[in-house]
C-alpha atoms as a PDB file:
ATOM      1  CA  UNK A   1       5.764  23.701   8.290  1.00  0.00           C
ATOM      2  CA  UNK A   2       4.188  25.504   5.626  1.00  0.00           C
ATOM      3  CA  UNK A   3       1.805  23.822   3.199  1.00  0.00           C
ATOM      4  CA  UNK A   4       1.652  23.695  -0.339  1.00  0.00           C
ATOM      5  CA  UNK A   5      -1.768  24.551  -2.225  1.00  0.00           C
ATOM      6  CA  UNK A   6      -2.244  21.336  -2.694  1.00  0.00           C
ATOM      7  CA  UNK A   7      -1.710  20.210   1.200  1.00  0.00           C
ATOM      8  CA  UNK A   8      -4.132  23.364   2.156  1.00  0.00           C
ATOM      9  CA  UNK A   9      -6.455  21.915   0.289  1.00  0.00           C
ATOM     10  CA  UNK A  10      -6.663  18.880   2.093  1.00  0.00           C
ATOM     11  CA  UNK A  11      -7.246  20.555   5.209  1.00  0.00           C
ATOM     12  CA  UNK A  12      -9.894  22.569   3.317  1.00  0.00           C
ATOM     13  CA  UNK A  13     -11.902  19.718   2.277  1.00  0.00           C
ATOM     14  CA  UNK A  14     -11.782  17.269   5.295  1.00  0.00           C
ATOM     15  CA  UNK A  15     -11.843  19.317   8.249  1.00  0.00           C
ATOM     16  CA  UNK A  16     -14.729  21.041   9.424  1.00  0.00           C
ATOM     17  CA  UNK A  17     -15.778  22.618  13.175  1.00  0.00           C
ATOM     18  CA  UNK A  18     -18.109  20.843  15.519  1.00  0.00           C
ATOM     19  CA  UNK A  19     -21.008  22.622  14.646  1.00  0.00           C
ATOM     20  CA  UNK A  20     -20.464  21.450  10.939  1.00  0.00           C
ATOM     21  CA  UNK A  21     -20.431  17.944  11.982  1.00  0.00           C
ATOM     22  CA  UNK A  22     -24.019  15.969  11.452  1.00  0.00           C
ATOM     23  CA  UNK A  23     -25.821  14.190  14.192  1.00  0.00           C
ATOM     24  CA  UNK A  24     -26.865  11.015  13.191  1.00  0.00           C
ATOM     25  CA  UNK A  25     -29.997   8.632  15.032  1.00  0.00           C
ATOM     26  CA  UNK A  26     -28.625   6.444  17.063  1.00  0.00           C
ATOM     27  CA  UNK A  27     -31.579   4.165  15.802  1.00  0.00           C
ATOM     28  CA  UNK A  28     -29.825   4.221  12.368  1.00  0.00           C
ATOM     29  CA  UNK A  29     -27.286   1.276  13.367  1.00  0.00           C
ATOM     30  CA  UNK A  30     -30.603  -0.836  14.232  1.00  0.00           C
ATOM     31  CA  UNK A  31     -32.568  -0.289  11.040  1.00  0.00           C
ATOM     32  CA  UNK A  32     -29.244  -0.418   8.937  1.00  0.00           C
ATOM     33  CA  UNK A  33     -29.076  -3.957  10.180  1.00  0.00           C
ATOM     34  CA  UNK A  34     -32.235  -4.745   9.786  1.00  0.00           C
ATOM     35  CA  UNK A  35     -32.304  -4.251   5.879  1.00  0.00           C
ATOM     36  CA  UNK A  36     -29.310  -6.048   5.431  1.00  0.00           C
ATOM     37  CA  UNK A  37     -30.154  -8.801   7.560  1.00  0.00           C
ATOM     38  CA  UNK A  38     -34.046  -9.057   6.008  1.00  0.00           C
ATOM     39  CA  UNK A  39     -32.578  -8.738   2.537  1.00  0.00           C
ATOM     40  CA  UNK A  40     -30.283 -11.555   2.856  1.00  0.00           C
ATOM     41  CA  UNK A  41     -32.526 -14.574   4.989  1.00  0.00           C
ATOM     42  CA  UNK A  42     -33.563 -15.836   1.506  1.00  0.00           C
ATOM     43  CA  UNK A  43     -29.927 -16.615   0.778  1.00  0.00           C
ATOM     44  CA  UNK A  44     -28.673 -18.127   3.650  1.00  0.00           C
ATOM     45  CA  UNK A  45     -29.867 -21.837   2.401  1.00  0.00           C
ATOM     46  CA  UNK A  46     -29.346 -21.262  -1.380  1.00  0.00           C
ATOM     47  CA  UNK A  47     -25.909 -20.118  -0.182  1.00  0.00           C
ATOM     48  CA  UNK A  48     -24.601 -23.084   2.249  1.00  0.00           C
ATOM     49  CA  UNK A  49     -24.892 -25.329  -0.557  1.00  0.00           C
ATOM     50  CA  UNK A  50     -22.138 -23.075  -2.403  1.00  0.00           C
ATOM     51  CA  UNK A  51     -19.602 -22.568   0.732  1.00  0.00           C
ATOM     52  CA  UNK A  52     -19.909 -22.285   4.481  1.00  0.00           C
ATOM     53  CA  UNK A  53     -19.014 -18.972   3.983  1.00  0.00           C
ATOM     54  CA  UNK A  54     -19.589 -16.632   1.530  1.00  0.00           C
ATOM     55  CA  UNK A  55     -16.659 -13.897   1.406  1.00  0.00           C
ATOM     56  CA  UNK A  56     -17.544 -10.268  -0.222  1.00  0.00           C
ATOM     57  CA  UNK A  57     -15.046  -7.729  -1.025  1.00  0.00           C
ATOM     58  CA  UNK A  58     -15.790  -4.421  -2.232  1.00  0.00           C
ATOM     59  CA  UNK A  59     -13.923  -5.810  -5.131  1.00  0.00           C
ATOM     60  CA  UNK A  60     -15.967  -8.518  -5.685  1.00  0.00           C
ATOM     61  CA  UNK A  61     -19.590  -6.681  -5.412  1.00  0.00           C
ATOM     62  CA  UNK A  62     -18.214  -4.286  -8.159  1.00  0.00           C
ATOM     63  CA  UNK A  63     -17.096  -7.322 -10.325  1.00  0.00           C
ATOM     64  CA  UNK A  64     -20.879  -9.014  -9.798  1.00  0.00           C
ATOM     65  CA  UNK A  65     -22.754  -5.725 -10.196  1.00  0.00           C
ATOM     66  CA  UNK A  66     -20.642  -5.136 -13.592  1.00  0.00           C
ATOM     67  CA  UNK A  67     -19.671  -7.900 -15.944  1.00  0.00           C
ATOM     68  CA  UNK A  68     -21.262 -11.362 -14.351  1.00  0.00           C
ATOM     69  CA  UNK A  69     -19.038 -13.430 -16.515  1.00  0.00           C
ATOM     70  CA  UNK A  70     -15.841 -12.037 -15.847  1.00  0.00           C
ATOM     71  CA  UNK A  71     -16.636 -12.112 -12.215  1.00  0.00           C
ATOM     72  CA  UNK A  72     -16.810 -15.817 -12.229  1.00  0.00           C
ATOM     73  CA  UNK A  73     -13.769 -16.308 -14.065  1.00  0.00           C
ATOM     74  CA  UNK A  74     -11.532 -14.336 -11.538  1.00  0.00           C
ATOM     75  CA  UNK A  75     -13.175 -16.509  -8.917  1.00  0.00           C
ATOM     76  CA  UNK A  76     -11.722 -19.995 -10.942  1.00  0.00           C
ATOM     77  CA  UNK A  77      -8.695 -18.159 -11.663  1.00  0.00           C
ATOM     78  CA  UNK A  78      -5.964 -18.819  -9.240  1.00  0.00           C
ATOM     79  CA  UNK A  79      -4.722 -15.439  -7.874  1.00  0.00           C
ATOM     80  CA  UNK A  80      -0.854 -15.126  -8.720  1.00  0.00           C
ATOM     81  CA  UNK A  81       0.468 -11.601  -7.086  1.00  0.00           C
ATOM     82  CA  UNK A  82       2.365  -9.559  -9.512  1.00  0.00           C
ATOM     83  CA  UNK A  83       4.266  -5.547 -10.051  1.00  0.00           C
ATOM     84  CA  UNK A  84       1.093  -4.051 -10.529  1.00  0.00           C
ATOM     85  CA  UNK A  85      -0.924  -5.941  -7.726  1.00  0.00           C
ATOM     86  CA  UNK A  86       1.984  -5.696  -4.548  1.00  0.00           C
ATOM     87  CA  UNK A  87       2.497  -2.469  -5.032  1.00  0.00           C
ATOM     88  CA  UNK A  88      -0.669  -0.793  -3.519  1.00  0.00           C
ATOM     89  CA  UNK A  89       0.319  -3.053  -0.621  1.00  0.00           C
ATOM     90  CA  UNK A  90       3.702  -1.825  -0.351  1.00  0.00           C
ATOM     91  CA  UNK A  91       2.856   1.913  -0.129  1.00  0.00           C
ATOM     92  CA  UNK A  92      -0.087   1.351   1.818  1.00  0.00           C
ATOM     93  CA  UNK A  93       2.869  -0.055   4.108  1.00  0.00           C
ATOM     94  CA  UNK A  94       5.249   2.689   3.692  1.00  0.00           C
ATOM     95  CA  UNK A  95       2.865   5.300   4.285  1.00  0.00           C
ATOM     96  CA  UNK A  96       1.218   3.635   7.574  1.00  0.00           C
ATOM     97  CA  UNK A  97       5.071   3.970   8.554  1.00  0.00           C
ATOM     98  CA  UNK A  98       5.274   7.630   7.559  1.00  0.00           C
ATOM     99  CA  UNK A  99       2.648   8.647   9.774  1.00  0.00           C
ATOM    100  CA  UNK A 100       4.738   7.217  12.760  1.00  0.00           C
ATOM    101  CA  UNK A 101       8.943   7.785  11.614  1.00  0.00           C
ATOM    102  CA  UNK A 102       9.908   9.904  14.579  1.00  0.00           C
ATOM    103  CA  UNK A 103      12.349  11.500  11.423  1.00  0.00           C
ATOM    104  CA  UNK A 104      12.094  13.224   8.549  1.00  0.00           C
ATOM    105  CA  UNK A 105      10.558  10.714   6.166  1.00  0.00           C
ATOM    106  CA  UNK A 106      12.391   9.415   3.337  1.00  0.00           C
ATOM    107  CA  UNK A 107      10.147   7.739   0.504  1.00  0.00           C
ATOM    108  CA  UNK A 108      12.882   5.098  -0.414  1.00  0.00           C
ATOM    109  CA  UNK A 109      13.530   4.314   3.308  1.00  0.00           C
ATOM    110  CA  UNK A 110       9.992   4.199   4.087  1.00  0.00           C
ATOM    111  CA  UNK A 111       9.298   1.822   1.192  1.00  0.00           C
ATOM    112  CA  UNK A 112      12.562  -0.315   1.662  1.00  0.00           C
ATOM    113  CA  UNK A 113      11.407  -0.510   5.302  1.00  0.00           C
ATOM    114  CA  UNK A 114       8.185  -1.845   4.165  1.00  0.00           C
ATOM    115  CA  UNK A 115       9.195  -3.999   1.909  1.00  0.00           C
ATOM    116  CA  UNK A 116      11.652  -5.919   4.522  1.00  0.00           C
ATOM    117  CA  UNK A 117       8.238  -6.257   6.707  1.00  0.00           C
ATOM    118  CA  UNK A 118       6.009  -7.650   4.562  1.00  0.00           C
ATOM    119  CA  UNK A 119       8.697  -9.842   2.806  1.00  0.00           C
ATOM    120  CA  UNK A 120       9.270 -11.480   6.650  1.00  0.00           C
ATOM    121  CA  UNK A 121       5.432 -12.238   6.741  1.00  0.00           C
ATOM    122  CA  UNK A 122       3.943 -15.752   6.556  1.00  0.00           C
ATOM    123  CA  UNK A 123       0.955 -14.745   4.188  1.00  0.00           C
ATOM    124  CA  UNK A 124       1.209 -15.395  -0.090  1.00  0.00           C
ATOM    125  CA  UNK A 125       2.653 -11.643  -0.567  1.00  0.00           C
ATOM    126  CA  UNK A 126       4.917 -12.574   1.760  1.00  0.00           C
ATOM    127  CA  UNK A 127       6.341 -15.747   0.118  1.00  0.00           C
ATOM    128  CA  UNK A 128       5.855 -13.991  -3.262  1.00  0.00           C
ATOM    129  CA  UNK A 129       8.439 -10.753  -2.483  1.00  0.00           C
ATOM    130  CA  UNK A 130      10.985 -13.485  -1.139  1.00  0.00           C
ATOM    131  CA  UNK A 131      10.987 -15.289  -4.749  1.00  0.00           C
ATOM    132  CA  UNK A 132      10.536 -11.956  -7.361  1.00  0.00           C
ATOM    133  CA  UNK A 133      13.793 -11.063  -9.459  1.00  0.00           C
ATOM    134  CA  UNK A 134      15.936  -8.143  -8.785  1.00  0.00           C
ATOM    135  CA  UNK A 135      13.941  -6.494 -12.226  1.00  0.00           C
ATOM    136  CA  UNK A 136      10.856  -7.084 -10.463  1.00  0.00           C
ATOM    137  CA  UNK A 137      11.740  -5.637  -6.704  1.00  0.00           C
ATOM    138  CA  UNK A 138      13.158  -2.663  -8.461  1.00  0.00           C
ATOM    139  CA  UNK A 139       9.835  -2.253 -10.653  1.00  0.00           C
ATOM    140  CA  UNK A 140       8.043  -2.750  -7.639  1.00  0.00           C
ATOM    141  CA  UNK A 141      10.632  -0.420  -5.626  1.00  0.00           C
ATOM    142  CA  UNK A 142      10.474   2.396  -8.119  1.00  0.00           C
ATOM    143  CA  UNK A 143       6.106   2.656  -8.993  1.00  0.00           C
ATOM    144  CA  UNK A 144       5.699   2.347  -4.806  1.00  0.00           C
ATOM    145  CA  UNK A 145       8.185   5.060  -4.399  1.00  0.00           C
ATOM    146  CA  UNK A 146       6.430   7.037  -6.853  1.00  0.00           C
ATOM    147  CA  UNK A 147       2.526   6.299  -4.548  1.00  0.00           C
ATOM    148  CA  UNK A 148       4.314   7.338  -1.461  1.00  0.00           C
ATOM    149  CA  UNK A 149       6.570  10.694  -2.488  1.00  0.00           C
ATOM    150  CA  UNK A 150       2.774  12.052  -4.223  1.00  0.00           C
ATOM    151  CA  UNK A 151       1.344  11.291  -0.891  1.00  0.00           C
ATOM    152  CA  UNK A 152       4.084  13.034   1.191  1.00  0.00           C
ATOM    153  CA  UNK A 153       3.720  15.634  -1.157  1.00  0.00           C
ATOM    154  CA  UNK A 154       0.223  16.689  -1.250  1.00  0.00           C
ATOM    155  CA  UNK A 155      -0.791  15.605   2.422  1.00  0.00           C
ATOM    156  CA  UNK A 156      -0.143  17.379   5.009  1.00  0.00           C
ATOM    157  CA  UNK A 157       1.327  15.776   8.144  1.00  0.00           C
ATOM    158  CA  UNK A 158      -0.580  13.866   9.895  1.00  0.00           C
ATOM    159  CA  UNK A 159      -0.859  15.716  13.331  1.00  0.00           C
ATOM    160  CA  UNK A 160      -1.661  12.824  16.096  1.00  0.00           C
ATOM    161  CA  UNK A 161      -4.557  14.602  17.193  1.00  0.00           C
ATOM    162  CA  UNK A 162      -6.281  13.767  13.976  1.00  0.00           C
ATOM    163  CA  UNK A 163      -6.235  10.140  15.028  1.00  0.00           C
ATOM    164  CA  UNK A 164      -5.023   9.080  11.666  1.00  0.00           C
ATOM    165  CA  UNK A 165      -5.153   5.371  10.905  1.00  0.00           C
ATOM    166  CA  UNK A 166      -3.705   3.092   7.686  1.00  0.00           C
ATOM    167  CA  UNK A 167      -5.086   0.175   6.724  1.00  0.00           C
ATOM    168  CA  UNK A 168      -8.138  -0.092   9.147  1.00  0.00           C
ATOM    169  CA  UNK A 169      -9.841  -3.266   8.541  1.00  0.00           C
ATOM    170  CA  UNK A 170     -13.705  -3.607   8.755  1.00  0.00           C
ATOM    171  CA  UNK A 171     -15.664  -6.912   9.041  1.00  0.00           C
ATOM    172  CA  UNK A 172     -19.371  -7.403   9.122  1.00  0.00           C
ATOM    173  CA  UNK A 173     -21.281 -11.259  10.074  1.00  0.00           C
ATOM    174  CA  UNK A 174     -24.578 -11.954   8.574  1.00  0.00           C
ATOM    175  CA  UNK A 175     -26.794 -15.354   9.115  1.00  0.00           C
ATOM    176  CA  UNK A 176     -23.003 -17.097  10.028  1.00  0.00           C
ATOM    177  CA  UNK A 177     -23.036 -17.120   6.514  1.00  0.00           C
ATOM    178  CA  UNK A 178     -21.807 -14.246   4.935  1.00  0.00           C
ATOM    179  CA  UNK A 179     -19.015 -11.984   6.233  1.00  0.00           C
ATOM    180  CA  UNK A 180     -18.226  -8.444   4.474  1.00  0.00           C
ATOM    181  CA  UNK A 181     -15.007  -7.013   4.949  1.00  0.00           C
ATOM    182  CA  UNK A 182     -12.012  -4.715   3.929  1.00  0.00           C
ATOM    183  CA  UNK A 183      -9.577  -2.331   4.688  1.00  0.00           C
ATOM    184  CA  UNK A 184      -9.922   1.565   4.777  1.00  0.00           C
ATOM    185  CA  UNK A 185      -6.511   3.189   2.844  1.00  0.00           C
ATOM    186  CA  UNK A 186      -6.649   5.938   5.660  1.00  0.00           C
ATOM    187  CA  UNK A 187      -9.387   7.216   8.176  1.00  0.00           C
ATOM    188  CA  UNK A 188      -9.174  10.632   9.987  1.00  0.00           C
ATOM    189  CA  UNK A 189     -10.729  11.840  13.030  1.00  0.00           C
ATOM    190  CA  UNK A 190     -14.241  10.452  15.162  1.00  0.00           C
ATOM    191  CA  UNK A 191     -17.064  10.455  16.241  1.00  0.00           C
ATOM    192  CA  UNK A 192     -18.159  12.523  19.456  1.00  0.00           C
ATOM    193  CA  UNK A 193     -21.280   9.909  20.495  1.00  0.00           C
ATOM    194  CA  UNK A 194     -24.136  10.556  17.625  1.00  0.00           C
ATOM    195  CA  UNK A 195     -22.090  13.640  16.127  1.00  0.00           C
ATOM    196  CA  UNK A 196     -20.336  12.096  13.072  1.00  0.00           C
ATOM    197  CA  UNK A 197     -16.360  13.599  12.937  1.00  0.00           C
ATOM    198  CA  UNK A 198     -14.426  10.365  10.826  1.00  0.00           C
ATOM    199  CA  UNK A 199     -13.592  10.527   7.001  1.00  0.00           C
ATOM    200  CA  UNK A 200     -12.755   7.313   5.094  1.00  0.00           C
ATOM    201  CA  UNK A 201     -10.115   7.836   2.411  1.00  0.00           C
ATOM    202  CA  UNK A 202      -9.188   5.501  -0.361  1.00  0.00           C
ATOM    203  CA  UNK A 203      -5.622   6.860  -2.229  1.00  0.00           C
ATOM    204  CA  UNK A 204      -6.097   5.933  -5.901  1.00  0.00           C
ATOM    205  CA  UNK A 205      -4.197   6.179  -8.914  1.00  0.00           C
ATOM    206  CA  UNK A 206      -4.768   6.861 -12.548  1.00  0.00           C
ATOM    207  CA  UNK A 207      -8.398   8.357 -12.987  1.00  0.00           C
ATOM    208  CA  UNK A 208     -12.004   8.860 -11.399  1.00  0.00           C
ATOM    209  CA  UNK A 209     -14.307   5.857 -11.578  1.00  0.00           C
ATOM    210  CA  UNK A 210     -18.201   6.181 -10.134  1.00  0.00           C
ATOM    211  CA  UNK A 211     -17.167   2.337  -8.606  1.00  0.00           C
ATOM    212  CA  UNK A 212     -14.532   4.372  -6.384  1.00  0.00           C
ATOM    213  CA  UNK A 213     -17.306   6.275  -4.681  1.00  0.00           C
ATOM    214  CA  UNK A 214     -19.448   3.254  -4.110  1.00  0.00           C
ATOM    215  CA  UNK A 215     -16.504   0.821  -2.575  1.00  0.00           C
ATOM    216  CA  UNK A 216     -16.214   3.862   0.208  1.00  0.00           C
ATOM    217  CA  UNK A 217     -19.686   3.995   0.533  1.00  0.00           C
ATOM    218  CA  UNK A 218     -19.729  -0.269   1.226  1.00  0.00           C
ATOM    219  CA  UNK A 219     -17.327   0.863   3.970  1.00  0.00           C
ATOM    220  CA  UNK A 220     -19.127   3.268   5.546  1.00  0.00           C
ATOM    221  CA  UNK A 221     -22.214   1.067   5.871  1.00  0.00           C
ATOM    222  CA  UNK A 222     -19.809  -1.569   7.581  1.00  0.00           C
ATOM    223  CA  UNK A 223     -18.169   1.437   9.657  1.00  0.00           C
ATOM    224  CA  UNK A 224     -22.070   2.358  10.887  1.00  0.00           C
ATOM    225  CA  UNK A 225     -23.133  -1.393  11.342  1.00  0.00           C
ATOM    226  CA  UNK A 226     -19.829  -1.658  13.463  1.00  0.00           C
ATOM    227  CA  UNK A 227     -20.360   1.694  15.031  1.00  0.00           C
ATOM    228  CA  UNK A 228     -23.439   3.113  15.685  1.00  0.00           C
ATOM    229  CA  UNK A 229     -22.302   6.254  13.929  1.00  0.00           C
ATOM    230  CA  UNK A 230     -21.623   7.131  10.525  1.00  0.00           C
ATOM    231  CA  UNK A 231     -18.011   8.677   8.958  1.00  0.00           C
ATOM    232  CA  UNK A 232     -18.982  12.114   8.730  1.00  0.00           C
ATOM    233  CA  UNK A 233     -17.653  12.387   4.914  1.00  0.00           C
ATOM    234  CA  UNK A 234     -15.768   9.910   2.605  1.00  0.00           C
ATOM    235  CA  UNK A 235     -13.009  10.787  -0.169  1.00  0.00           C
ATOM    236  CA  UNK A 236     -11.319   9.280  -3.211  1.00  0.00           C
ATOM    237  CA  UNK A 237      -8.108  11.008  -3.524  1.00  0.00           C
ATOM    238  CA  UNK A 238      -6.173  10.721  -6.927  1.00  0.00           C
ATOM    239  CA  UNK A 239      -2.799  10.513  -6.156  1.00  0.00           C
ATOM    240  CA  UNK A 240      -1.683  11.407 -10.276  1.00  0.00           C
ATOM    241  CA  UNK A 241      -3.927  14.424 -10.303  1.00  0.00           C
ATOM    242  CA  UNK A 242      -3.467  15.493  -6.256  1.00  0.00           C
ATOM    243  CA  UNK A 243      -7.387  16.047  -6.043  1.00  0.00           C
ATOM    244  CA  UNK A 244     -10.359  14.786  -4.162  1.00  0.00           C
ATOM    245  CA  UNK A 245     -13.661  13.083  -4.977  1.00  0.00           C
ATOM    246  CA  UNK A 246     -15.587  13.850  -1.887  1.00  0.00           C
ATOM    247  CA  UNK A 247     -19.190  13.003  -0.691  1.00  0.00           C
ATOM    248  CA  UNK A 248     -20.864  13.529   2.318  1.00  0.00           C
ATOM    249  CA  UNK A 249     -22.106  10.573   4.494  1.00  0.00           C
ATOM    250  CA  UNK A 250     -26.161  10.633   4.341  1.00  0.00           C
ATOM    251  CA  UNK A 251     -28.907   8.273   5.773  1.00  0.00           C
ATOM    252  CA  UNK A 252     -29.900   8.287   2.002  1.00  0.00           C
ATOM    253  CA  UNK A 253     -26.179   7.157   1.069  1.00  0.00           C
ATOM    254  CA  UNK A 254     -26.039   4.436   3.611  1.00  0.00           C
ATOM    255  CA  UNK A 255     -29.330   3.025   2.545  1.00  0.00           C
ATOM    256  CA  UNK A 256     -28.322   2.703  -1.011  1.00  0.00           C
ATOM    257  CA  UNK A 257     -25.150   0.851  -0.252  1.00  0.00           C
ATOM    258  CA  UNK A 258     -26.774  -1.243   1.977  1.00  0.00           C
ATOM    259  CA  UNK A 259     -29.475  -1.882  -0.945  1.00  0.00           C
ATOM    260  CA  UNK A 260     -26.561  -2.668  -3.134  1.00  0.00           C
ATOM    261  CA  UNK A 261     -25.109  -5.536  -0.749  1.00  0.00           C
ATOM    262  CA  UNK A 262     -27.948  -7.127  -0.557  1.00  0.00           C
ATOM    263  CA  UNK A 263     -28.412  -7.024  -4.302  1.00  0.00           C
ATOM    264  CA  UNK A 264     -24.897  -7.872  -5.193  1.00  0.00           C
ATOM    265  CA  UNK A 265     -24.624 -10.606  -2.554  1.00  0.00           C
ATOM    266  CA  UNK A 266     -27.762 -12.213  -4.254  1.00  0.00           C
ATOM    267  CA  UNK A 267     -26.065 -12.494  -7.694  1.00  0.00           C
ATOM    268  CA  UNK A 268     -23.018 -13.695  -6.271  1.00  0.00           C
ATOM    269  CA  UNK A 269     -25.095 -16.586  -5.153  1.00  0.00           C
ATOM    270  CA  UNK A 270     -27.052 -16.990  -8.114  1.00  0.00           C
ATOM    271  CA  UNK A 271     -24.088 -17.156 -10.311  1.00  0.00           C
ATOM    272  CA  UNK A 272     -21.959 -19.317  -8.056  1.00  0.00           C
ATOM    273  CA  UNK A 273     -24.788 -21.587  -7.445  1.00  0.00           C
ATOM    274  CA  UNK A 274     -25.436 -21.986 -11.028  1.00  0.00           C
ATOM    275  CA  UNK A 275     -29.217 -20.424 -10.463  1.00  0.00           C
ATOM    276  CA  UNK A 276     -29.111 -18.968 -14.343  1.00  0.00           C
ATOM    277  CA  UNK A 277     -26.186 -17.986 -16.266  1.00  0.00           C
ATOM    278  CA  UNK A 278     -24.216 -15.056 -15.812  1.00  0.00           C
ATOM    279  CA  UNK A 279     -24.636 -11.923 -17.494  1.00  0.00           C
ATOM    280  CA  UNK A 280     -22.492  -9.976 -20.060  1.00  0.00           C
ATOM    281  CA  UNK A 281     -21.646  -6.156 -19.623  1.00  0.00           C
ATOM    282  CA  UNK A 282     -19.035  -4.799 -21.926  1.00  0.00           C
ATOM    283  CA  UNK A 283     -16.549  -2.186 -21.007  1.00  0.00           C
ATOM    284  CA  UNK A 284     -13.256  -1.176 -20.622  1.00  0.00           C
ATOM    285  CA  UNK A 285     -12.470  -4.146 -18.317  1.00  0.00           C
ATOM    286  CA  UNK A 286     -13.199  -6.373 -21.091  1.00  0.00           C
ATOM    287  CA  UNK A 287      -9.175  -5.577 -22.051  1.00  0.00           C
ATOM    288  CA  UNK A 288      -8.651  -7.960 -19.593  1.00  0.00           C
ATOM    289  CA  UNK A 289     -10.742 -10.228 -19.439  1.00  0.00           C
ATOM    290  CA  UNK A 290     -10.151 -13.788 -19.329  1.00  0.00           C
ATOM    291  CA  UNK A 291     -12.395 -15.382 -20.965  1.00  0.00           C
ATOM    292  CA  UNK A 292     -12.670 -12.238 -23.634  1.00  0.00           C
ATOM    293  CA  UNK A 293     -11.234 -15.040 -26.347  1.00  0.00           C
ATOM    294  CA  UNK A 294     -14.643 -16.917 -25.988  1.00  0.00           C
ATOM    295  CA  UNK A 295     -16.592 -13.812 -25.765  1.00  0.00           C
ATOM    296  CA  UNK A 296     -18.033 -12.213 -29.167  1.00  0.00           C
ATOM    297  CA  UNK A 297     -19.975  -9.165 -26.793  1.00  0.00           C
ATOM    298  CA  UNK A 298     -16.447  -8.106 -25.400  1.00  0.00           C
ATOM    299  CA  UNK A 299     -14.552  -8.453 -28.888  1.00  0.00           C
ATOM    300  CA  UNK A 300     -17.309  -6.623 -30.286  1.00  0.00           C
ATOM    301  CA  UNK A 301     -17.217  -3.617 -28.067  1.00  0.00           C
ATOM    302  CA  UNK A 302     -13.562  -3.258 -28.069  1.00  0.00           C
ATOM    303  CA  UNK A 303     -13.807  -3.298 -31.880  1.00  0.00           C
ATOM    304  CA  UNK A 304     -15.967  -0.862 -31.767  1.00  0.00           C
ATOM    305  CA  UNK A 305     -13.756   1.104 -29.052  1.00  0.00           C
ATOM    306  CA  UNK A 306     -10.957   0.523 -31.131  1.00  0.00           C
ATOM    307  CA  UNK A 307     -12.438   2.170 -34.095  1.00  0.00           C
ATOM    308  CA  UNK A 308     -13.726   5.150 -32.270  1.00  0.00           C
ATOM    309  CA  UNK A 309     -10.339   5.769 -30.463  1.00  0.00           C
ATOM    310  CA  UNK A 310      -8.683   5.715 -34.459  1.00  0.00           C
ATOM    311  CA  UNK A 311      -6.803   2.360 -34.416  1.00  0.00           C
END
């Protein structure tokens, strides 16, 4: 079929020959390891006395290396799923189905397919989509519709050959104590022994965010530990805007997230532990904040963003 600029430009920015690829050394995996491993022995008694196991997200080492504060009071919170929440589920769904429909695919039939499948699991989202009103399944129906026609859109399709995969999870064990994991949106291509070929893609709406960048580049370290070699590239793709935030994978890059695990993982056991009190950071997350009714640095600063923006 012919492709849209849009599509080409997909093509443009994540393929690339052989001899474009980098070679990587296969002692990288090793001394990857190492620093995480090193960086985290100090925490592995300080952090049994919190949990036997001490789950990190990418979401929840952006939260700690933010706003301290507001991480801990998402962790009391009890997670309820909601419109805005199931529907990045829901495409994800429909999408991972796109890439297989043996027919033309339709985004309403891909998404009604996916939501019959994940409303037949046994997991919360599950029991949540069997209980939602018919004003909130055709909220949820109508914003996952619109994720999955902009990726049909401005993606090409998905030749087989590209190995294209949806929803790839990644899990990494440290000390029995701490496991780091996640799932990849969509990963293309791989690698040919030490000669990097895979890209890890995160589909995103609304606009660019430096903490985009740095969730792909906690998966990549995890893809490397796992692997022995790193994604070749990784991309934020903005769904709204149909554009790309890419970076190549480095040794540098992979060193820095790895850096950043250890560091967030250490205030997540601080805080939790009640080792010192959390910190405060104010930004634009402190619209929703939970505890922003208690907080005099978060109602200052959206005072003060309130005032600059002319309300």
């Amino acid at each position: 079929m012919e492709l849209n600029p849009a599509q080409q430009e997909v093509v443009a920015l994540l393929g690339a020959s052989r001899a474009e690829r980098p070679v990587f050394d296969p002692a990288l995996r090793t001394e990857l390891k190492a620093a995480v491993e090193e960086g985290l022995a100090p925490l592995v008694e300080r952090a049994n006395k919190i949990d036997d196991t001490i789950w990190v997200s990418k979401h929840a080492l952006g939260q700690v290396m933010g706003c301290e504060r507001k991480y801990l009071a998402d962790e009391e919170a009890q997670f309820e799923w909601s419109v805005a929440l199931a529907r990045g589920s829901v495409s994800h769904k429909a999408i991972e189905l796109s890439i297989h429909w043996r027919r033309e695919p339709e985004p309403l039939a891909l998404v009604d397919e996916a939501l019959g499948r994940l409303s037949e699991s046994d997991d919360r989202l599950g029991d949540w989509l069997q209980t939602i009103s018919e004003a909130e399944r055709a909220e949820l129906r109508a914003e996952s519709n619109d994720r999955v026609v902009k990726f049909l859109e401005c993606f090409p399709p998905l030749k087989h050959g590209w190995r294209p995969v949806t929803e790839s999870r990644l899990r990494y064990e440290v000390h029995d104590q701490f496991v780091f994991s996640g799932k990849v949106d969509l990963s293309l291509g791989r690698a040919e022994g030490n000669r990097a070929g895979k890209v890890l893609i995160d589909l995103k709406t609304g606009g660019f965010s430096p903490q985009h960048l740095e969730d792909l580049r906690f998966y990549a370290l995890i893809e490397t530990i796992r692997l022995g070699t790193p994604p070749r590239r990784i991309a934020t793709y903005y769904l709204d805007q149909g554009s790309f935030v890419p970076e190549d994978v480095t040794d540098g890059v992979l060193f820095a997230a790895a850096a950043r695990l250890v560091d967030g993982t250490t205030r997540i056991v601080e805080v939790l532990g009640a080792e010192r009190e959390p910190n405060l950071l104010a930004g634009p997350v402190c619209r929703w904040c939970p505890v922003l009714s208690d907080c005099d640095v978060g109602k200052r600063h959206l005072e003060v963003d309130n005032e600059d923006s002319g309300w």
